[in-house]
C-alpha atoms as a PDB file:
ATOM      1  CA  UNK A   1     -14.476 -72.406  16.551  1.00  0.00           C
ATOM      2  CA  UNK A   2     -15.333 -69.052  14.811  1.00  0.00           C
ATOM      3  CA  UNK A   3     -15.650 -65.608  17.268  1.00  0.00           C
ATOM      4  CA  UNK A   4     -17.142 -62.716  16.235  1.00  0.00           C
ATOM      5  CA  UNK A   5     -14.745 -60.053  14.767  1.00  0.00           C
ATOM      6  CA  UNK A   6     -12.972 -57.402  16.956  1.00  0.00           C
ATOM      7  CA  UNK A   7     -11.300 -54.403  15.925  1.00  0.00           C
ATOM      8  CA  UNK A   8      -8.277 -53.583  18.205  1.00  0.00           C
ATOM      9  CA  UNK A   9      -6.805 -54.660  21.122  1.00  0.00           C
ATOM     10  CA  UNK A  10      -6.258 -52.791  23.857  1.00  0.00           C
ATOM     11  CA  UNK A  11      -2.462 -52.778  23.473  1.00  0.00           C
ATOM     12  CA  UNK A  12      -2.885 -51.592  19.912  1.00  0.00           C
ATOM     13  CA  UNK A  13      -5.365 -48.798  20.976  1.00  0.00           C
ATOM     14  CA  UNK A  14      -2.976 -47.814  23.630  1.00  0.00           C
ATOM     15  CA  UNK A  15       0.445 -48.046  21.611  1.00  0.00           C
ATOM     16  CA  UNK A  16      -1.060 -45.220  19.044  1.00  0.00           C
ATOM     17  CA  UNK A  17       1.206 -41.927  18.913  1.00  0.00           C
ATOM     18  CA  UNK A  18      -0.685 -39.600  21.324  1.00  0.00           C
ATOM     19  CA  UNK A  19      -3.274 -42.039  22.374  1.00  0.00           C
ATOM     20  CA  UNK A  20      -4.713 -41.032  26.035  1.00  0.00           C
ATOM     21  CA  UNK A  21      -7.676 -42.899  26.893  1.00  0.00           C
ATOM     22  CA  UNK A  22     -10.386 -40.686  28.496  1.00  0.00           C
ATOM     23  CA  UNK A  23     -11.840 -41.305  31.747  1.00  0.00           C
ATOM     24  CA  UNK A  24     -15.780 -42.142  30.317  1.00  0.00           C
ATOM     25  CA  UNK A  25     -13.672 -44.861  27.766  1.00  0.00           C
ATOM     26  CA  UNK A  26     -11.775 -45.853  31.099  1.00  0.00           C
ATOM     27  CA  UNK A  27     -14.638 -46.566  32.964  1.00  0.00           C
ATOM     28  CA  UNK A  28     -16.503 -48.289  30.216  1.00  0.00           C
ATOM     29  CA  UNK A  29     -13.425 -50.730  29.860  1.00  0.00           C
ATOM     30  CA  UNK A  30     -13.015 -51.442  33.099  1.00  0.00           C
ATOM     31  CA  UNK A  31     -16.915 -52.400  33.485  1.00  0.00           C
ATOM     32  CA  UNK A  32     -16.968 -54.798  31.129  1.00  0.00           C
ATOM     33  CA  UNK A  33     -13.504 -56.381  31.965  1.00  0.00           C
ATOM     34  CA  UNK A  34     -14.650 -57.034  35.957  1.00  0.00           C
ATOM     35  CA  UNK A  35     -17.855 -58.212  34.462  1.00  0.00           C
ATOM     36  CA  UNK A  36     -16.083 -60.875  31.997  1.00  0.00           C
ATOM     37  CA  UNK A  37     -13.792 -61.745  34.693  1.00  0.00           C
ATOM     38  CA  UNK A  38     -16.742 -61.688  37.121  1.00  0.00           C
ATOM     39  CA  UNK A  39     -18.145 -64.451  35.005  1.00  0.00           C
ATOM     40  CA  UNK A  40     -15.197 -66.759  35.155  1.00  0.00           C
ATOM     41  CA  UNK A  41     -14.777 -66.522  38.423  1.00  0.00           C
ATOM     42  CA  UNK A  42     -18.502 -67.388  39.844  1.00  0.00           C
ATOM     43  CA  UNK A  43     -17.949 -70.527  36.878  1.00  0.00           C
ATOM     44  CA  UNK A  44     -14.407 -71.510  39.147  1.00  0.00           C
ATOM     45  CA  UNK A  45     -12.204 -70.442  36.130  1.00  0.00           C
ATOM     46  CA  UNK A  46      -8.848 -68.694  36.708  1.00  0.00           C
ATOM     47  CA  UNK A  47      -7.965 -66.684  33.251  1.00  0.00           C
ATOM     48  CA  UNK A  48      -4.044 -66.414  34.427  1.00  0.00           C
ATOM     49  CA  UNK A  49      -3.213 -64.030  31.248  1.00  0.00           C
ATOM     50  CA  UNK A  50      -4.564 -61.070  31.648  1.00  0.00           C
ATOM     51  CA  UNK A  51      -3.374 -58.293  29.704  1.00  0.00           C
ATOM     52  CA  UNK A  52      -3.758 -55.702  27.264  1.00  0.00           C
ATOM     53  CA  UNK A  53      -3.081 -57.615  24.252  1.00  0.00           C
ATOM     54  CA  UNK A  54      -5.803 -60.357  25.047  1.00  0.00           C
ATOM     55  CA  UNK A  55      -8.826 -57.616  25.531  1.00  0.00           C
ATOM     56  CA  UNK A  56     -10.369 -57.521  22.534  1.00  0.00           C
ATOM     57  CA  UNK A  57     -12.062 -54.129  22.083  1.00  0.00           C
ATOM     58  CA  UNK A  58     -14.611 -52.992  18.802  1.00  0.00           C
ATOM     59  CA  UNK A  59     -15.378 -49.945  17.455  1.00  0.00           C
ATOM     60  CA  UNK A  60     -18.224 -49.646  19.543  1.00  0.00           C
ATOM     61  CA  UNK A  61     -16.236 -49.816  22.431  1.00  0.00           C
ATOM     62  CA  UNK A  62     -17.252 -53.422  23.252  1.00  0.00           C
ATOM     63  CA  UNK A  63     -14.557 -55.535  25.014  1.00  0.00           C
ATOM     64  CA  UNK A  64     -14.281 -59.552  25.569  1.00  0.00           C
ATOM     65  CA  UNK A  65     -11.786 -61.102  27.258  1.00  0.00           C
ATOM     66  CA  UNK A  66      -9.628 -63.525  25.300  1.00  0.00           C
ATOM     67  CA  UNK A  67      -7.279 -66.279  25.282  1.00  0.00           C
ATOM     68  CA  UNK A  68      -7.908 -68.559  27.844  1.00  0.00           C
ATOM     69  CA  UNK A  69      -4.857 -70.914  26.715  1.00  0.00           C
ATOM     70  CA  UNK A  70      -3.698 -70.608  30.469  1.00  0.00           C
ATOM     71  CA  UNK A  71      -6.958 -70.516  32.352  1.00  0.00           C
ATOM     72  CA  UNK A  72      -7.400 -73.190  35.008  1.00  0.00           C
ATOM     73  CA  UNK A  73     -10.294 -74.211  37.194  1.00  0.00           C
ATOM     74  CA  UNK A  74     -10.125 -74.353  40.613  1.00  0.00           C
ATOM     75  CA  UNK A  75     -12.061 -75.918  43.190  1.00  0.00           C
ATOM     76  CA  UNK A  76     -14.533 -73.429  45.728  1.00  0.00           C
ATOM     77  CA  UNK A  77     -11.532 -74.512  48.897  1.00  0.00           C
ATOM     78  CA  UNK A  78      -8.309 -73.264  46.562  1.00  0.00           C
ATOM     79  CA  UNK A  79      -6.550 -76.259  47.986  1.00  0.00           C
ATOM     80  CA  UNK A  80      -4.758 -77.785  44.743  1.00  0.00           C
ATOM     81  CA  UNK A  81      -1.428 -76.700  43.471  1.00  0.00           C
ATOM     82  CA  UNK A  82      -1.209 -75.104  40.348  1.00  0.00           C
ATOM     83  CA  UNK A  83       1.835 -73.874  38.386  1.00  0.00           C
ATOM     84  CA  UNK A  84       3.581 -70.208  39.344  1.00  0.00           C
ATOM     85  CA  UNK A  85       4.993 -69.957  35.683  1.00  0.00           C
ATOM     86  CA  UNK A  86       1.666 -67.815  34.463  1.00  0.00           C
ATOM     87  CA  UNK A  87       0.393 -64.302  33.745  1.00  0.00           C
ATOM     88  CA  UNK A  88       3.036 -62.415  31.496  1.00  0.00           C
ATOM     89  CA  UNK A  89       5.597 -60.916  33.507  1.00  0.00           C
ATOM     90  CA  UNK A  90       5.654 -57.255  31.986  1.00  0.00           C
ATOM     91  CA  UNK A  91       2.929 -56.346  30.815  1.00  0.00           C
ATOM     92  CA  UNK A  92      -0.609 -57.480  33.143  1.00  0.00           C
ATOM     93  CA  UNK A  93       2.713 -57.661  35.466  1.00  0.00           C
ATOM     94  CA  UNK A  94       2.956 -61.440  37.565  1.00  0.00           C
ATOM     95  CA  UNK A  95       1.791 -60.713  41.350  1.00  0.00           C
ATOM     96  CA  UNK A  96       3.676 -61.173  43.752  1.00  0.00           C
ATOM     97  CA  UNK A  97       2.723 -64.271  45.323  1.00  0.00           C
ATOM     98  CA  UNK A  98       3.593 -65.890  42.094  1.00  0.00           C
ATOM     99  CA  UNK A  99       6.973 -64.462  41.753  1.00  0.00           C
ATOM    100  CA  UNK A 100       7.537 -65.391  45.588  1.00  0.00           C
ATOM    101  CA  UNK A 101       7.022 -69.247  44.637  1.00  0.00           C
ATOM    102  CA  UNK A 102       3.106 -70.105  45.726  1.00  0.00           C
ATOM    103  CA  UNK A 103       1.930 -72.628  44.131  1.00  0.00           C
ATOM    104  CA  UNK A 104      -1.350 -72.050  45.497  1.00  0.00           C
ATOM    105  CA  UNK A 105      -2.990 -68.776  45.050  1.00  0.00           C
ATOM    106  CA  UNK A 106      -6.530 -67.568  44.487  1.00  0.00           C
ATOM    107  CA  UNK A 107      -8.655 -65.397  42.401  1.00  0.00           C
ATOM    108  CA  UNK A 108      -6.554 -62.436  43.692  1.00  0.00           C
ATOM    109  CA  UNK A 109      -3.785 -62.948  40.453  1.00  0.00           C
ATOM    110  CA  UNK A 110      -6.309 -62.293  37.868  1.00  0.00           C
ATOM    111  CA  UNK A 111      -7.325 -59.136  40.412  1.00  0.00           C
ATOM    112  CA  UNK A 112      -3.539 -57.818  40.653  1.00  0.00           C
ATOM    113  CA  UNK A 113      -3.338 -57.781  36.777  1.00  0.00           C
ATOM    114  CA  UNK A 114      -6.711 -55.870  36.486  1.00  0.00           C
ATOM    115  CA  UNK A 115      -5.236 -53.533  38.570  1.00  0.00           C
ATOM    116  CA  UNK A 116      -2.059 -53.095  36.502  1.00  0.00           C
ATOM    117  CA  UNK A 117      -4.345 -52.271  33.571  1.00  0.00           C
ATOM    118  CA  UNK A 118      -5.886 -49.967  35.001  1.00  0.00           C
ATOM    119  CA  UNK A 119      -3.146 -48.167  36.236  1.00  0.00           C
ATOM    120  CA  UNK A 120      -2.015 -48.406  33.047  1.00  0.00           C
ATOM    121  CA  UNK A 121      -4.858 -47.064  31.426  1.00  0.00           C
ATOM    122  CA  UNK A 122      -4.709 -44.087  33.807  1.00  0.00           C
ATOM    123  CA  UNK A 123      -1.212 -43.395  33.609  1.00  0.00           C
ATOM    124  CA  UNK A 124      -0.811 -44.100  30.135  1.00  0.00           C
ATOM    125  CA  UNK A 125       2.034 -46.347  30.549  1.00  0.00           C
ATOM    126  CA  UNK A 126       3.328 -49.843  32.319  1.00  0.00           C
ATOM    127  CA  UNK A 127       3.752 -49.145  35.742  1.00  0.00           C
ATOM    128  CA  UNK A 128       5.995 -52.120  36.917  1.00  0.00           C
ATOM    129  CA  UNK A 129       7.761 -52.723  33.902  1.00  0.00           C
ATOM    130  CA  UNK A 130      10.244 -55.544  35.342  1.00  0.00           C
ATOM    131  CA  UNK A 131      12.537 -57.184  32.805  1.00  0.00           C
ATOM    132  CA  UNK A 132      13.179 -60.358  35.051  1.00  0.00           C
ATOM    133  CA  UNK A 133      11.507 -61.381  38.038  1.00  0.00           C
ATOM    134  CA  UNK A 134      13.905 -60.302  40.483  1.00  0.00           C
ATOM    135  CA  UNK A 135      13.854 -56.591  39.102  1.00  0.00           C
ATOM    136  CA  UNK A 136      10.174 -57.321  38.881  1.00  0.00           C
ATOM    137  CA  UNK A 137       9.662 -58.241  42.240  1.00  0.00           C
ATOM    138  CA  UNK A 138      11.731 -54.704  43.079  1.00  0.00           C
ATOM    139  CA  UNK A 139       9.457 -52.845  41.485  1.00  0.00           C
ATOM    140  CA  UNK A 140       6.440 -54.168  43.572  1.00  0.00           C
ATOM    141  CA  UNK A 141       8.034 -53.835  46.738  1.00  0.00           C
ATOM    142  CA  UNK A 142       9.085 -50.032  46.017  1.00  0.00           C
ATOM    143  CA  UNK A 143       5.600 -49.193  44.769  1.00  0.00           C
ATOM    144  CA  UNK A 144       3.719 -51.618  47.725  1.00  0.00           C
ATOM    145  CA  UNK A 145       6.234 -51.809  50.570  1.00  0.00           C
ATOM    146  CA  UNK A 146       8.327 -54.842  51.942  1.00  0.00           C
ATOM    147  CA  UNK A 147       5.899 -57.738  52.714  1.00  0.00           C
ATOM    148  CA  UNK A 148       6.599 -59.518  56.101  1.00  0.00           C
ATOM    149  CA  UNK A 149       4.021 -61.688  58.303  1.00  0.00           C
ATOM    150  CA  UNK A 150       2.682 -58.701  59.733  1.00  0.00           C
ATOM    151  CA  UNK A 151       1.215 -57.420  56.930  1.00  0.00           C
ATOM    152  CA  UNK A 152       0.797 -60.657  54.611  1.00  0.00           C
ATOM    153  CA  UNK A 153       1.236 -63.428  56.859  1.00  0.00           C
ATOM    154  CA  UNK A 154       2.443 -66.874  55.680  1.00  0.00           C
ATOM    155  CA  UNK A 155       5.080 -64.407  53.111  1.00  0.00           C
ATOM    156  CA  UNK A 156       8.261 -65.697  54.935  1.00  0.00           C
ATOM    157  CA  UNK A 157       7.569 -68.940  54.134  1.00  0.00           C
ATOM    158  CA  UNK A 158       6.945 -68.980  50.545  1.00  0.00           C
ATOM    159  CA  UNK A 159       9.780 -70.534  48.689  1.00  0.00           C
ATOM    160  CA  UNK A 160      12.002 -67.598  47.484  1.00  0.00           C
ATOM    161  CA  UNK A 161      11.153 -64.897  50.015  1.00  0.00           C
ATOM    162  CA  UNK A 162      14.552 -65.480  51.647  1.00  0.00           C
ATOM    163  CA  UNK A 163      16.169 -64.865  47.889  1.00  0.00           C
ATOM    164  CA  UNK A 164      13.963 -61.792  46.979  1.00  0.00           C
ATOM    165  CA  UNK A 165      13.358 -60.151  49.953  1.00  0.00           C
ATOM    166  CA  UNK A 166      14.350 -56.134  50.063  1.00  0.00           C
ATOM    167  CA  UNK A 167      17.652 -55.381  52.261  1.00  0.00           C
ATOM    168  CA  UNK A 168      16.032 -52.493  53.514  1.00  0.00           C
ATOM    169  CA  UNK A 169      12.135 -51.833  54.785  1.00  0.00           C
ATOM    170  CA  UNK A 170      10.180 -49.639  51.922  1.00  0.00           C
ATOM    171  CA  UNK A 171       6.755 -47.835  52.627  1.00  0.00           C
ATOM    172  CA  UNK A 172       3.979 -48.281  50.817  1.00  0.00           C
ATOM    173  CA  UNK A 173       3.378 -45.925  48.024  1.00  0.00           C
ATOM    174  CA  UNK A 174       0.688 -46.121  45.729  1.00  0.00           C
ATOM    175  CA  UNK A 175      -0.831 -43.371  47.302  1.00  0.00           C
ATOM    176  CA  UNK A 176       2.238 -41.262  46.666  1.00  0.00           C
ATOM    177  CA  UNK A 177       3.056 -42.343  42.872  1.00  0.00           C
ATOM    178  CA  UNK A 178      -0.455 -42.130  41.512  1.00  0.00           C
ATOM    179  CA  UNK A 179      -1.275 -38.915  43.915  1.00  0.00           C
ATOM    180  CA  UNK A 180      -2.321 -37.030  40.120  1.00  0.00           C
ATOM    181  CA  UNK A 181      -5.552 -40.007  40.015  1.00  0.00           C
ATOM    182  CA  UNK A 182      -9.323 -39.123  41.076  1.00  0.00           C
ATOM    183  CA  UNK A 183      -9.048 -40.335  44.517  1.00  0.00           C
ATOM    184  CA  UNK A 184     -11.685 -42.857  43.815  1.00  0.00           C
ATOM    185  CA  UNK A 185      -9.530 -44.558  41.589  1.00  0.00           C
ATOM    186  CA  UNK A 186      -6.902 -44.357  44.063  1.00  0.00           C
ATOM    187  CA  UNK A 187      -8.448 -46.046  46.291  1.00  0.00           C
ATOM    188  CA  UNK A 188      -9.382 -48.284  44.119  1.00  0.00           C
ATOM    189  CA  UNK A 189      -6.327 -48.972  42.450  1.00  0.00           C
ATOM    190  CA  UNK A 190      -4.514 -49.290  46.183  1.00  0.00           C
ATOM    191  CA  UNK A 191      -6.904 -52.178  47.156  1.00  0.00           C
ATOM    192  CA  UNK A 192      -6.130 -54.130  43.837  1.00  0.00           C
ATOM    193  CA  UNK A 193      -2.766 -53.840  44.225  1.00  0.00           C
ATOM    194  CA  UNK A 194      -2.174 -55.008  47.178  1.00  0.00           C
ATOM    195  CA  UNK A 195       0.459 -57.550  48.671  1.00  0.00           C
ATOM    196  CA  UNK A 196      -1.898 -60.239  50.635  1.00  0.00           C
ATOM    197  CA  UNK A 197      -3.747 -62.037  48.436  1.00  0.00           C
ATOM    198  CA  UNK A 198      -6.606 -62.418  51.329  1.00  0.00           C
ATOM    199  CA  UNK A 199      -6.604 -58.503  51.116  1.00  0.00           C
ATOM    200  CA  UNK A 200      -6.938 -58.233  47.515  1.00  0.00           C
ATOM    201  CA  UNK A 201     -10.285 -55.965  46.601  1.00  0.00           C
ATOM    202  CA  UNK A 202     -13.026 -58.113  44.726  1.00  0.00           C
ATOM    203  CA  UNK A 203     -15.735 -56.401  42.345  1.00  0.00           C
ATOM    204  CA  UNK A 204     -18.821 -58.158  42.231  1.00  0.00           C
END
């Protein structure tokens, strides 16, 4: 198979001493990556691997989405199982539900990494840079509160909760951390990243 050449990826771009991507560039990124991932999803594909690294971007400003060597379709009811051990676990940062056990989960785990890029991309570095999963999982709960049945139900029975559940209750607070963004990205940003999958915001 032969692909048309691309300049950067958006790792690269961002890993450049000084390199602070402007809000125009931001929004022109983020277009074309909901598009792209628009696209697989209305064709019942799951990309899984979503991060920086696999967005190639031109120097045009063009971006595809690459690397589909985890993608998976799914069927229109979401009933199968598929495998938790998917989406790199720093970087596009593994949602929750995956790091909780589920073995069946939705659209909403490419959606959760879209949001960590774009975090990213406003912040102008990782925002839930875990190391393992259980500091991983730590991270998520600090930034988007402890998830019980109230507000994701079905989370007590997934098949770690019990392990990785936080000793103490924590508030939600993406609004608080990322106060410094446009609040349309905020509000934005706090419907991507958010702990029930059913919740999480689509962009069609």
């Amino acid at each position: 198979m032969v692909f048309e050449y691309m300049d950067h990826d958006l790792t690269g771009l961002a890993d450049r001493p000084g390199m602070r991507f402007i809000v125009p560039q931001i929004k022109c990124y983020m277009k074309q990556l909901l598009t792209g991932l628009h696209y697989c999803h209305v064709n019942q594909v799951l990309h899984r691997d979503i991060k920086g690294s696999n967005l190639l971007i031109d120097n045009e400003g063009n971006l595809k989405l690459a690397d589909f060597g985890l993608a998976r379709s799914f069927s229109s009811d979401h009933n199968g199982n598929l495998t938790n051990r998917v989406i790199t676990l720093w970087y596009s940062c593994r949602p929750p539900e995956l790091l909780l056990g589920s073995t069946k989960y939705n659209l909403a785990v490419d959606m959760w990494s879209v949001g960590c890029i774009f975090a990213e991309l406003l912040n102008g570095k990782p925002i839930l840079p875990g190391k393992n999963e259980p500091e991983q999982l730590t991270k998520i709960f600090e930034l988007c509160g402890t998830p019980d049945d109230t507000i994701w139900p079905g989370v007590t029975k997934m098949p770690w909760y019990n392990n990785f559940k936080p000793h103490r209750p924590l508030k939600i607070r993406v609004k608080d951390f990322f106060k410094h963004f446009d609040r349309h990205a905020l509000d934005l940003l706090e419907k991507m990243l958010t702990l029930d999958p059913s919740q999480v915001y689509y962009i069609v």
